[in-house]
N, C-alpha and C. Protein backbone atom coordinates (compact mmCIF):
# COMPACT_ATOMS: atom_id res chain seq x y z
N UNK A 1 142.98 135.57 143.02
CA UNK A 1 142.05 135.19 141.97
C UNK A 1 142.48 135.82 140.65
N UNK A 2 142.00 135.44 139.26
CA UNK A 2 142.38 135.63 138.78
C UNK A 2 141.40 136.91 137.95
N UNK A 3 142.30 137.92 137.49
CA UNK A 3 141.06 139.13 137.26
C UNK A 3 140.30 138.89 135.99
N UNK A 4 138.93 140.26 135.80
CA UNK A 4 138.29 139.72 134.61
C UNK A 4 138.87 139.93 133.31
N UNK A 5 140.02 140.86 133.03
CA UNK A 5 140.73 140.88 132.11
C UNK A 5 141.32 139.84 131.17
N UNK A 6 142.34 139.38 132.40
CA UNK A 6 142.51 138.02 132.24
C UNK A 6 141.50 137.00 131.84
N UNK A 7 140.79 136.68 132.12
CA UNK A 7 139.52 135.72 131.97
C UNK A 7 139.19 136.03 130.90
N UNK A 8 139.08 137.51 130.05
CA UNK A 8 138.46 137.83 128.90
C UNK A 8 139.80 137.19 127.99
N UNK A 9 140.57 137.99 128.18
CA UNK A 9 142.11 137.14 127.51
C UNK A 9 141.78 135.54 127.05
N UNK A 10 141.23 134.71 128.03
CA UNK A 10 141.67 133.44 127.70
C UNK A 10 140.23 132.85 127.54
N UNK A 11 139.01 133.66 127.41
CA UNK A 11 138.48 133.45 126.32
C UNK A 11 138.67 133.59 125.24
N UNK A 12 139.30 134.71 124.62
CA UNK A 12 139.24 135.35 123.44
C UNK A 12 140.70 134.25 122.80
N UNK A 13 141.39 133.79 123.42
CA UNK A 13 142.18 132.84 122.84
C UNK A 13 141.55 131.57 122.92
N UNK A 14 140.63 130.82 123.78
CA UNK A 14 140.10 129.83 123.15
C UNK A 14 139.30 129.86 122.12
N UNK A 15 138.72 131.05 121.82
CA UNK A 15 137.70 131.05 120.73
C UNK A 15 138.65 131.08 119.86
N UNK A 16 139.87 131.65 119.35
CA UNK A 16 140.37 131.94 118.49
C UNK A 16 140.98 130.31 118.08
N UNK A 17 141.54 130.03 119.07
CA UNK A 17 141.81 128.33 118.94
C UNK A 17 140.97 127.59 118.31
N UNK A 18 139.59 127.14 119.03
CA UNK A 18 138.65 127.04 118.19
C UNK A 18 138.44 127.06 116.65
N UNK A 19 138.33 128.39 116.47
CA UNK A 19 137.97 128.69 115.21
C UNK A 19 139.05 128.51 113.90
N UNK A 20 140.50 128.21 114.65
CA UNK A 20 141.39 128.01 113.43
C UNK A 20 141.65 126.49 113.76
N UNK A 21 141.05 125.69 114.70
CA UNK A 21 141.01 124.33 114.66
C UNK A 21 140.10 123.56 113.48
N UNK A 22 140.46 122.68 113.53
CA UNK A 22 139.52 122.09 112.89
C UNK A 22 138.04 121.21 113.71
N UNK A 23 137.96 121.80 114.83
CA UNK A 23 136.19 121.86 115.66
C UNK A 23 135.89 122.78 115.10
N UNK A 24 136.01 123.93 114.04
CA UNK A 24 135.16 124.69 113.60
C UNK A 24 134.26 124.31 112.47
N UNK A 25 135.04 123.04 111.91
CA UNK A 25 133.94 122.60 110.56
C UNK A 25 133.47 121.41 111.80
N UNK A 26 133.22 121.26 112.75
CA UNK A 26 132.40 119.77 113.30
C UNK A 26 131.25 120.49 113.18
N UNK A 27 130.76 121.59 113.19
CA UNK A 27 128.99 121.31 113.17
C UNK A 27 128.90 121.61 112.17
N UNK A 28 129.35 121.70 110.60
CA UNK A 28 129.07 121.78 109.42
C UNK A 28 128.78 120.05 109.27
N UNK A 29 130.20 119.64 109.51
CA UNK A 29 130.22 117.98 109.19
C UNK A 29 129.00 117.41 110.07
N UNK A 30 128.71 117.42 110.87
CA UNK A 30 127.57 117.13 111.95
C UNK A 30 126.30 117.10 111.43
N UNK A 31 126.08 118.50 110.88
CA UNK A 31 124.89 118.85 109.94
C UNK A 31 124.80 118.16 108.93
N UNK A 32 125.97 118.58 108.37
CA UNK A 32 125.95 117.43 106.55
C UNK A 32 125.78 116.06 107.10
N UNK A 33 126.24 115.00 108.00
CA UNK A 33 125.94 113.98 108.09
C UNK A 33 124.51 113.59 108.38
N UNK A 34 123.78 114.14 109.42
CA UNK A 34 122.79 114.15 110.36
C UNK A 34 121.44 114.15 108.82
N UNK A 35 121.86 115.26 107.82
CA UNK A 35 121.11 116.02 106.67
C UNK A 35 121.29 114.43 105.85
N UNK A 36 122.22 113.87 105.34
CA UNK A 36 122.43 113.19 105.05
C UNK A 36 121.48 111.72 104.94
N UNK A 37 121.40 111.38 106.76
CA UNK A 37 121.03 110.16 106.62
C UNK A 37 119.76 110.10 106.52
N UNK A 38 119.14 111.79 106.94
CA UNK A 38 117.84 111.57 107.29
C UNK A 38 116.66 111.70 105.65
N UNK A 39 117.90 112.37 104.51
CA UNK A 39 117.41 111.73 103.14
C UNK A 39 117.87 110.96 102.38
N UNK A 40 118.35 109.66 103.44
CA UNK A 40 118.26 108.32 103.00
C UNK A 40 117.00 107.34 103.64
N UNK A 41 117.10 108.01 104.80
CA UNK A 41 115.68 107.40 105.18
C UNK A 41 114.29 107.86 104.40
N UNK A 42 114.65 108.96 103.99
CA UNK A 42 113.64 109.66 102.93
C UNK A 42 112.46 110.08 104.20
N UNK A 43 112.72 111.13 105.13
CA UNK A 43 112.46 111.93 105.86
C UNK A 43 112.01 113.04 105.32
N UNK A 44 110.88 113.77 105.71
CA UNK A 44 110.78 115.46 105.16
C UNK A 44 110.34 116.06 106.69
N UNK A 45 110.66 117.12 106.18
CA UNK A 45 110.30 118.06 107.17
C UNK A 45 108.81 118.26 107.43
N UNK A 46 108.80 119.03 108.46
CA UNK A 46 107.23 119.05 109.26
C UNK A 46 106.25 119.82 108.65
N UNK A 47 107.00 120.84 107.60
CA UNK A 47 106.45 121.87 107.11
C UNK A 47 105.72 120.99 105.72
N UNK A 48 106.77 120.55 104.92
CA UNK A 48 106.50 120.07 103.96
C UNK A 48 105.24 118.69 104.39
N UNK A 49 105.13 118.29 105.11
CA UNK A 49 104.47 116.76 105.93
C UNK A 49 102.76 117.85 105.67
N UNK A 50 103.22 118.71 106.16
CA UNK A 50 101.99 119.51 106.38
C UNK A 50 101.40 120.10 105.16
N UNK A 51 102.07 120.65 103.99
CA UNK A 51 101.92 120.89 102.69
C UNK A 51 101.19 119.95 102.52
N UNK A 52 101.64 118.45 102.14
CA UNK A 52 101.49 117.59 101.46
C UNK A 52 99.84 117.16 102.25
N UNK A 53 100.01 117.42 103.77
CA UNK A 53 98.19 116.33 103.91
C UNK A 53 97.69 117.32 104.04
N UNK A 54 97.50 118.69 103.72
CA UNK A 54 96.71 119.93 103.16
C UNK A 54 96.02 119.36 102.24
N UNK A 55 96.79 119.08 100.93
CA UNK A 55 97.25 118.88 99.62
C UNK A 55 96.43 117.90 99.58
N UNK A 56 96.79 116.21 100.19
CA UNK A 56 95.84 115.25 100.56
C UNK A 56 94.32 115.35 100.69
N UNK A 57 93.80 116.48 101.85
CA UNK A 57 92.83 116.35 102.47
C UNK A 57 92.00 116.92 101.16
N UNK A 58 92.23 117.84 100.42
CA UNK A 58 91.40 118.77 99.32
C UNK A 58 91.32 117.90 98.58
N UNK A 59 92.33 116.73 97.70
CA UNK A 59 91.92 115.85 96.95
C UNK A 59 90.47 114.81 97.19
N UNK A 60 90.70 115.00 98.69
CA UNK A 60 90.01 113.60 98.90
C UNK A 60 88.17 114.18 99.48
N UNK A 61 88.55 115.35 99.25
CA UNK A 61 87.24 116.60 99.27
C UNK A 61 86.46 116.05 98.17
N UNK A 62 87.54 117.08 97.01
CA UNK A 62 86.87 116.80 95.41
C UNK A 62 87.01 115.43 94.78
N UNK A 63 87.48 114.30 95.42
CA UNK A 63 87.29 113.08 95.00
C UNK A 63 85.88 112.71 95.74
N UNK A 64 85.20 113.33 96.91
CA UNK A 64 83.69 112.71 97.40
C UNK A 64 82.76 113.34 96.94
N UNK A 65 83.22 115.08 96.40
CA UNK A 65 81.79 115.71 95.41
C UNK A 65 81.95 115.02 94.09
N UNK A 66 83.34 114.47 93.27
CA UNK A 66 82.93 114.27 92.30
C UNK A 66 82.27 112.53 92.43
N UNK A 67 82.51 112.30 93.34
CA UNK A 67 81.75 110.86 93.18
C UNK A 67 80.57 111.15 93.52
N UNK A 68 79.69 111.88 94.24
CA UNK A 68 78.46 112.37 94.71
C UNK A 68 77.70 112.74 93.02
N UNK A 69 79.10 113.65 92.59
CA UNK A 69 78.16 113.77 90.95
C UNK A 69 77.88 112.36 90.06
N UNK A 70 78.88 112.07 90.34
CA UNK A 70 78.99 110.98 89.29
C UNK A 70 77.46 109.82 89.51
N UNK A 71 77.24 109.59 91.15
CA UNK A 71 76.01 108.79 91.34
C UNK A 71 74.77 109.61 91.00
N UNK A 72 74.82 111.03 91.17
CA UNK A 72 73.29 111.75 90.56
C UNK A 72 73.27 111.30 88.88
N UNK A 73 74.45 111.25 88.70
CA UNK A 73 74.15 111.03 86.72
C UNK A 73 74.08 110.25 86.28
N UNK A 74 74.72 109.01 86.79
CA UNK A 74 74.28 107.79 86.77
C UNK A 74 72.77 107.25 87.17
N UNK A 75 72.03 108.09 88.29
CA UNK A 75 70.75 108.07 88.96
C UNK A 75 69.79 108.60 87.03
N UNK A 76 70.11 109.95 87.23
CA UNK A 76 69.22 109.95 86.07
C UNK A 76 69.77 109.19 84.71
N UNK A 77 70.36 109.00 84.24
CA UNK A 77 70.53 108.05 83.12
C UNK A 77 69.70 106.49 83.36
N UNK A 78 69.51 106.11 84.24
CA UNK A 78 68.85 104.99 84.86
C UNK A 78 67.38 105.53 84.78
N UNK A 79 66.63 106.34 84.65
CA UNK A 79 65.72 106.81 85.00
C UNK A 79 64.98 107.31 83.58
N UNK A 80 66.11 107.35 82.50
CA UNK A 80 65.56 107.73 81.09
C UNK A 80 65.19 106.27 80.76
């Protein structure tokens, strides 16, 4: 069999292979592509998705008190 020395050896040369290959930029290129298409589809992230109907939900808060005001003042102006 072959010992663990050895075995460490010919890891440490595939990694090194690896890394002066050019599979060391594939998950850069991978990323940049993947990053790419998904803001052409005009995709956002989960975080930002979540910002935004935070953001949503409070508008649509103070868009039902201010319409709530708006019918009391309209109520009394009708009433003078």
């Amino acid at each position: 069999m072959i010992g663990s020395s050895k075995l460490e050896d010919l890891s440490n040369k595939i990694k090194e292979i690896v890394t002066s290959s050019p599979l060391a930029d594939v998950d850069k290129n991978v990323h940049a592509l993947i990053k790419g298409a998904l803001t052409k589809m005009e995709l956002v992230m989960r975080e930002e998705f979540d910002v935004q109907a935070e953001v949503l939900r409070h508008a649509r808060e103070q868009l039902v008190n201010l319409e709530t005001k708006l019918e009391a003042l309209e109520e009394k102006l009708k009433q003078k």
